[in-house]
C-alpha atoms as a PDB file:
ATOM      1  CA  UNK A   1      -0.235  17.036 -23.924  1.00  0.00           C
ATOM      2  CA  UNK A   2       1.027  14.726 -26.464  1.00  0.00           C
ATOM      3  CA  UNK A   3       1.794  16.489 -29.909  1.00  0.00           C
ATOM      4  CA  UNK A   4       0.901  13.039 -31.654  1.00  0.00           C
ATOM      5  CA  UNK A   5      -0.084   9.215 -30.933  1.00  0.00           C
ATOM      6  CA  UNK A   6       2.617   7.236 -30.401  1.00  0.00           C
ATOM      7  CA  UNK A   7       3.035   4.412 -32.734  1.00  0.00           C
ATOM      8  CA  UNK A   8       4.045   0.848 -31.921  1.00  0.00           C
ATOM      9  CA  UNK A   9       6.161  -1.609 -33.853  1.00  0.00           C
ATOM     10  CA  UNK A  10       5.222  -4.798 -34.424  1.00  0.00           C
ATOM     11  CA  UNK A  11       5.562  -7.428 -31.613  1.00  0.00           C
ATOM     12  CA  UNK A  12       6.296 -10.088 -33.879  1.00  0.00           C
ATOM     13  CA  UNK A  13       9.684  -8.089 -35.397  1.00  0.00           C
ATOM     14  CA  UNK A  14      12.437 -10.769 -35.652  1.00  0.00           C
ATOM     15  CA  UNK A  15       9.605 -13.659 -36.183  1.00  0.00           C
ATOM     16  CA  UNK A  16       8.978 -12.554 -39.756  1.00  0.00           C
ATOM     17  CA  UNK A  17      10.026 -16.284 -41.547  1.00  0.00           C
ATOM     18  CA  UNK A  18       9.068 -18.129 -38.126  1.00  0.00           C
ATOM     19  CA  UNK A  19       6.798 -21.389 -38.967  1.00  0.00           C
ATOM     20  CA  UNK A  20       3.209 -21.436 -38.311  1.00  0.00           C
ATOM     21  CA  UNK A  21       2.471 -22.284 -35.075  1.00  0.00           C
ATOM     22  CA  UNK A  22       0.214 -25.390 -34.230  1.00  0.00           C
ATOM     23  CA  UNK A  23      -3.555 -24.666 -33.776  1.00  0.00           C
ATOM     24  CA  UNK A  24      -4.349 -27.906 -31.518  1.00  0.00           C
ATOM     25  CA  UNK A  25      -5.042 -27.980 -28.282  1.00  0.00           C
ATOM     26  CA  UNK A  26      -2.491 -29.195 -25.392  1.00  0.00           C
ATOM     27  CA  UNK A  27      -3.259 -31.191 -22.682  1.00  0.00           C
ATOM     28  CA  UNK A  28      -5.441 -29.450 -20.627  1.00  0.00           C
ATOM     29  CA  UNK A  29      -8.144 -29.634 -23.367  1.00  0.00           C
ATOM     30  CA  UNK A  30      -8.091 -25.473 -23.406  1.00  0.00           C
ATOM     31  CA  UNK A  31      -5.064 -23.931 -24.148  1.00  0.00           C
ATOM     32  CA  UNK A  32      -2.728 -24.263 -27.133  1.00  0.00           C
ATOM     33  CA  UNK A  33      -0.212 -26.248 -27.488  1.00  0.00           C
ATOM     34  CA  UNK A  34       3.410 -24.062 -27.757  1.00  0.00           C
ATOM     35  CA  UNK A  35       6.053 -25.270 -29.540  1.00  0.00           C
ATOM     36  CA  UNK A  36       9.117 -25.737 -26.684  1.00  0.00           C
ATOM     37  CA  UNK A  37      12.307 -24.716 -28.219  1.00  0.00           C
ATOM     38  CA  UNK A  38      14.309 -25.582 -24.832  1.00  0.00           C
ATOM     39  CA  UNK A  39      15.453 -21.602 -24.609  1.00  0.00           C
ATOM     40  CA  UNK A  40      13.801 -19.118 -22.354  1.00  0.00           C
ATOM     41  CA  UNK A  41      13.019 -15.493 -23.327  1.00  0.00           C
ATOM     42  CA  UNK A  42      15.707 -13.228 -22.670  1.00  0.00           C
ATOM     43  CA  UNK A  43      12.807 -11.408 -20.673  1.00  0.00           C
ATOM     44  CA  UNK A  44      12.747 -13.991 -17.552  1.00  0.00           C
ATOM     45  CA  UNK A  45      16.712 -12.189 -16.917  1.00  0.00           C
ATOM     46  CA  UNK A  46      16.688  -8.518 -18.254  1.00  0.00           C
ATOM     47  CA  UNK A  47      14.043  -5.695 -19.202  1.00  0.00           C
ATOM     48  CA  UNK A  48      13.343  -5.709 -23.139  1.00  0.00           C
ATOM     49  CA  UNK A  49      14.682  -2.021 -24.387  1.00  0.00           C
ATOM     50  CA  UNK A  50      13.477   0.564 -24.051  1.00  0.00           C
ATOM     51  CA  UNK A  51      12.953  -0.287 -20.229  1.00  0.00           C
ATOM     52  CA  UNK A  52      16.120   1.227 -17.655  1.00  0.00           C
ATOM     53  CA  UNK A  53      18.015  -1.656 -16.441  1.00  0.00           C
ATOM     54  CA  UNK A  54      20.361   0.646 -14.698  1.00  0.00           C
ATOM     55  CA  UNK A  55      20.420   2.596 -11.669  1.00  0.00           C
ATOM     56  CA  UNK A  56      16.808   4.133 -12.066  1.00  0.00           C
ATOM     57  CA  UNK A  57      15.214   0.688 -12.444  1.00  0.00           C
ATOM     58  CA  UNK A  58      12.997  -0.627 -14.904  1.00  0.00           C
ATOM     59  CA  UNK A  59       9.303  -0.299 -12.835  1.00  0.00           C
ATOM     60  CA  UNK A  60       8.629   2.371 -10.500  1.00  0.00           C
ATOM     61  CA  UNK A  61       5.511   0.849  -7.833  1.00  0.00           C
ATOM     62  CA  UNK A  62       3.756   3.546  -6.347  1.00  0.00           C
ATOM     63  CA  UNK A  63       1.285   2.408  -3.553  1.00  0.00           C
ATOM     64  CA  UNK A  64      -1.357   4.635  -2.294  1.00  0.00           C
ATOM     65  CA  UNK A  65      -3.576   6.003   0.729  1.00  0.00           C
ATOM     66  CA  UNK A  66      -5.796   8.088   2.134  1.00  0.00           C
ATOM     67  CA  UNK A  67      -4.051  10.198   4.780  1.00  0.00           C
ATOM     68  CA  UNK A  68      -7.680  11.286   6.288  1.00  0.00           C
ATOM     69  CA  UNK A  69      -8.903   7.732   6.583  1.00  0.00           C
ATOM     70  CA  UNK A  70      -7.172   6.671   9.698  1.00  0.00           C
ATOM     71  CA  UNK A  71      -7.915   2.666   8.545  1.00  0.00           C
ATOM     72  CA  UNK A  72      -6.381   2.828   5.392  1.00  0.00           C
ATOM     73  CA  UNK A  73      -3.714   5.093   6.331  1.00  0.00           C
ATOM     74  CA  UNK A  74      -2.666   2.881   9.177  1.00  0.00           C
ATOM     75  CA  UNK A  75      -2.790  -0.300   6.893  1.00  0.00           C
ATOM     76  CA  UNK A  76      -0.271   2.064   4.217  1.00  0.00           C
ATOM     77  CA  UNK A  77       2.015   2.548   6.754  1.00  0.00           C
ATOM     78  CA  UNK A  78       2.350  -1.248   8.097  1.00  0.00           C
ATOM     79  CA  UNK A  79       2.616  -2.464   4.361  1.00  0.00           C
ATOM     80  CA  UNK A  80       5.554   0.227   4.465  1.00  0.00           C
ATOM     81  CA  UNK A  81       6.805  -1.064   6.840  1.00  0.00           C
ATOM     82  CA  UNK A  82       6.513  -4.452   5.957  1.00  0.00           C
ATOM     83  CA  UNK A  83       7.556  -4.062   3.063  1.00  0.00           C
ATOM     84  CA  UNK A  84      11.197  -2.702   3.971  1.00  0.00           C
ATOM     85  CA  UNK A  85      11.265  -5.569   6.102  1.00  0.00           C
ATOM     86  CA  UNK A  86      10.659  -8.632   3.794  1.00  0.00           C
ATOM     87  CA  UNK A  87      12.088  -6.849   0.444  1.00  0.00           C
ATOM     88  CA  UNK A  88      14.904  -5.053   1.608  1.00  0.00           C
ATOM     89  CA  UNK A  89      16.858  -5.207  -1.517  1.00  0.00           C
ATOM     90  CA  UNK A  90      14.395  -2.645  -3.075  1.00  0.00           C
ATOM     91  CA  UNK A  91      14.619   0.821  -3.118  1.00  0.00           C
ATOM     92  CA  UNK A  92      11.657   2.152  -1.156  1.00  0.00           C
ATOM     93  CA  UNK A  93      11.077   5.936  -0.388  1.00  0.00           C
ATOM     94  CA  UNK A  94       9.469   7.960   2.158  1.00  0.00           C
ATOM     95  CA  UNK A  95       5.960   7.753   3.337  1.00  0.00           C
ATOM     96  CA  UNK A  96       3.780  10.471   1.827  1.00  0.00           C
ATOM     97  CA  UNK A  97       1.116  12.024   3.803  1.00  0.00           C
ATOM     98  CA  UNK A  98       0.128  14.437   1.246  1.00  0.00           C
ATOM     99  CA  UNK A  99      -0.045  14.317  -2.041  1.00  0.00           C
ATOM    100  CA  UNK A 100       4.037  14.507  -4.213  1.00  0.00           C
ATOM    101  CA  UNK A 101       4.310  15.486  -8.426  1.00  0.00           C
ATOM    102  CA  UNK A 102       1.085  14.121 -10.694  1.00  0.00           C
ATOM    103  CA  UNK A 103       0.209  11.504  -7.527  1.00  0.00           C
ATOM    104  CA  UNK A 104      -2.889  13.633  -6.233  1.00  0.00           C
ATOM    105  CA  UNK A 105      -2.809  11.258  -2.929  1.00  0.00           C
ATOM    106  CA  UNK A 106      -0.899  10.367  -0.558  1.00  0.00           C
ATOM    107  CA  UNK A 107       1.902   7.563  -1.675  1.00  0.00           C
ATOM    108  CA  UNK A 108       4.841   5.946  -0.968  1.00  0.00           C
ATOM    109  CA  UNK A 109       7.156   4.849  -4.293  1.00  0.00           C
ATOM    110  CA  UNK A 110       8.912   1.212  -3.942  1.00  0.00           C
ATOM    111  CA  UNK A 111      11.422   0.653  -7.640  1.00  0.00           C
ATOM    112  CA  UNK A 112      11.763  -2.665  -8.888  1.00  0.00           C
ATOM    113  CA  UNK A 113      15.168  -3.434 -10.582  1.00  0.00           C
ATOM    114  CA  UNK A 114      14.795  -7.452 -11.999  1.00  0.00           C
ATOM    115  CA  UNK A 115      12.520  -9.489 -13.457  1.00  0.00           C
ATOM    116  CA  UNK A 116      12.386 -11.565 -10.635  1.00  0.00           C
ATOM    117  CA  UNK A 117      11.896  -8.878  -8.462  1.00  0.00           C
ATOM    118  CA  UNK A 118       8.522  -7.675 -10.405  1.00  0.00           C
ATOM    119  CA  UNK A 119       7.281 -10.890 -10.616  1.00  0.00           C
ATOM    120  CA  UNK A 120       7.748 -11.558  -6.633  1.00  0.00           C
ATOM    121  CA  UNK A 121       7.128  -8.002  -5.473  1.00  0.00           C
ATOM    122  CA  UNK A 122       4.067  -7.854  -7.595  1.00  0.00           C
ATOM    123  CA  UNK A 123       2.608 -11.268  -6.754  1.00  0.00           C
ATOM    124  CA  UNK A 124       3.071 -10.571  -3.138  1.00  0.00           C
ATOM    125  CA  UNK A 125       1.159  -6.967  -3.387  1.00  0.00           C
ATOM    126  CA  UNK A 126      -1.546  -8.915  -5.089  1.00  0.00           C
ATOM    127  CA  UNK A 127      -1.975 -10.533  -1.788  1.00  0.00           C
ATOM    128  CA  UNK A 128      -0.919  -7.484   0.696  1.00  0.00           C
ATOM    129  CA  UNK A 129      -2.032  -4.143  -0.993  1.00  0.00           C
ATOM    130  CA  UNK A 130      -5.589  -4.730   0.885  1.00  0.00           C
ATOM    131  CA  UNK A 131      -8.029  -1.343   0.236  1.00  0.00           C
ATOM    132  CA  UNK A 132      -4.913   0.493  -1.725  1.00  0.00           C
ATOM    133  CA  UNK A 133      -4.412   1.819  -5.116  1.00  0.00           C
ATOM    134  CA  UNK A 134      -1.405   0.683  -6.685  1.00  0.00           C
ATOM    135  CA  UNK A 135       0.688   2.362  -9.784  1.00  0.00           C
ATOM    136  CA  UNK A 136       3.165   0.314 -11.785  1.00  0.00           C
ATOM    137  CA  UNK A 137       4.708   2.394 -14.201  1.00  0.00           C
ATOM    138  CA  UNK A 138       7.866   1.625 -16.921  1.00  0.00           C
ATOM    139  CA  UNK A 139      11.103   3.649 -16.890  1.00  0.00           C
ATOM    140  CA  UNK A 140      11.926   3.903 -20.515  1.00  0.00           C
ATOM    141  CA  UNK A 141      15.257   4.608 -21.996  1.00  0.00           C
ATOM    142  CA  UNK A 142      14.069   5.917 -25.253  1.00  0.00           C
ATOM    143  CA  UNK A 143      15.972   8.863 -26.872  1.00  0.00           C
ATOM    144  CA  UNK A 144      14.077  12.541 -26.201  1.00  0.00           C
ATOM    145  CA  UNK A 145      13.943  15.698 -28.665  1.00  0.00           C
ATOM    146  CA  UNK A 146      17.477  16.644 -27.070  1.00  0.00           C
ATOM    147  CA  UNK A 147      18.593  13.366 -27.816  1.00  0.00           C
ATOM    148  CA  UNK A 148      17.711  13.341 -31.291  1.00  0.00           C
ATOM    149  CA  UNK A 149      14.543  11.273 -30.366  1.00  0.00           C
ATOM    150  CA  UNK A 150      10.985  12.272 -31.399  1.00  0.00           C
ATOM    151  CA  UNK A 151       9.535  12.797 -28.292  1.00  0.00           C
ATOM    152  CA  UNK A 152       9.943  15.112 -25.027  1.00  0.00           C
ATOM    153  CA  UNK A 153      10.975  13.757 -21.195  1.00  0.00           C
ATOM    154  CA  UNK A 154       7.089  15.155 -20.862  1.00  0.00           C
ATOM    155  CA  UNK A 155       5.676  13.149 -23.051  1.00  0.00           C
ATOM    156  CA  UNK A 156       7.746  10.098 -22.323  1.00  0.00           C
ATOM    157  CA  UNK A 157       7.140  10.423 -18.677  1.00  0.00           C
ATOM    158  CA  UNK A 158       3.095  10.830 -19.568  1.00  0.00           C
ATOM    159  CA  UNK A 159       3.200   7.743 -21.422  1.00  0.00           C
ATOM    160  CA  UNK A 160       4.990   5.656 -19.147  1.00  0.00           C
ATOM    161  CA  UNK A 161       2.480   6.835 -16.291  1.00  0.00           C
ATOM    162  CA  UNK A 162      -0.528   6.220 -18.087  1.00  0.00           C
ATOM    163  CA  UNK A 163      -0.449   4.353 -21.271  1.00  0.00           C
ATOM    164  CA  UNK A 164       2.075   2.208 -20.159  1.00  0.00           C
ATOM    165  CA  UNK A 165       0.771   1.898 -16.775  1.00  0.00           C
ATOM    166  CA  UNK A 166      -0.489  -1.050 -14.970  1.00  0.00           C
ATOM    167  CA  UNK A 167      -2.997  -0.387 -12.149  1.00  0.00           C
ATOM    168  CA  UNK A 168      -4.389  -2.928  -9.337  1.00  0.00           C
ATOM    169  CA  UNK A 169      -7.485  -1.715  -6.967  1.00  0.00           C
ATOM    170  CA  UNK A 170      -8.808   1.899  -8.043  1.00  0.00           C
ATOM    171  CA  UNK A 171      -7.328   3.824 -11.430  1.00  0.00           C
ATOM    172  CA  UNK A 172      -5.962   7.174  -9.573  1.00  0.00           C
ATOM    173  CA  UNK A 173      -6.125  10.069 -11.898  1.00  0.00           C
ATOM    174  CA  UNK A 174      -2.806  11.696 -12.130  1.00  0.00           C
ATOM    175  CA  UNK A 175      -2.075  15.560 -12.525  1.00  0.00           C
ATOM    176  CA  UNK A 176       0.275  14.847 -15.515  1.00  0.00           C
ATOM    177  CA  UNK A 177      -0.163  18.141 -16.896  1.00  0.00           C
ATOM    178  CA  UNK A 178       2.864  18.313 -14.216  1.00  0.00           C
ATOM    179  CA  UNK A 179       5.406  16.870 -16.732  1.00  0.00           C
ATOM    180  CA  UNK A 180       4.845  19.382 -18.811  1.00  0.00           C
ATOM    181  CA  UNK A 181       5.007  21.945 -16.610  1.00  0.00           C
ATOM    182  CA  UNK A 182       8.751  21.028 -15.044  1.00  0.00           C
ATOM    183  CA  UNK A 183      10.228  19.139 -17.379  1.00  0.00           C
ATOM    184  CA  UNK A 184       9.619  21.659 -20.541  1.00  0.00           C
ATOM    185  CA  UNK A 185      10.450  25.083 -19.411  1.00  0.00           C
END
């Protein structure tokens, strides 16, 4: 487990000597009004650091089923299948029927490489995941204790599975005493 809590820099680093921002309303009478500097975040094209932006990809999406529930296994393996057909530009892996690593279920792992692609691939699941769990975890980039970093692949891989983790339908509990177990001996 995690030798110590993690701790978090502030989000508004580089905005130190930034003005005040304006506390009236905008037009829709509810939200506030933002002031529009003409630039979009650097976000909308490339993963903020420390998330992978290279071959591994920045999200891994891991979509699961109950192999013994002959419904919702059939529905996992036509949004499989659908899934290769309409977003072919992803990389999407085998069709678990038992459970694989700290997923305790059944799963199948799609990995998201963009922005663009999140935001699509994610809206469209919103729609299409039906009865299933889904899993979007982070691939970070941060240094590990054999890089000189302060943490271990273990506990980086823990965190990104959990408290960076972003679930829609049912939280799945994950085994991720696993991490520990391969990735620290």
């Amino acid at each position: 487990m995690p030798s110590k809590p993690p701790t978090y820099k502030s989000p508004l680093e580089g905005y130190e000597n930034a003005p005040p921002l304006p506390t009236e309303k905008a037009e829709d009478g509810k939200s506030l009004l933002n002031i529009q500097t003409g630039v979009l975040s650097s976000a909308y094209e490339r993963f903020p650091e420390p998330l992978d932006n290279g071959r591994r990809g920045a999200f891994d999406i891991h979509i699961y089923h109950l192999p013994n529930h002959p419904t919702q296994a059939r529905y996992a393996a036509e949004l499989h299948e659908r899934i290769r057909r309409e977003f072919p530009e992803l990389r999407i892996y085998t069709f678990w029927t038992k459970p694989v690593g700290p997923h305790p279920i059944a799963m199948f792992e799609v990995n998201i490489f963009t922005p663009a692609q999140l935001g699509a691939f994610v809206g469209w699941l919103a729609v299409w995941r039906g009865p299933l769990s889904v899993l979007i975890h982070p691939n970070t980039t941060e240094k590990t204790i054999g890089e000189g970093g302060d943490v271990s692949e273990a506990e980086k891989e823990a965190r990104n599975h959990t408290d960076r983790a972003i679930w829609m339908g049912e939280k799945v509990v994950l085994n991720t005493d696993l991490f520990w177990e391969v990735m620290d001996h």
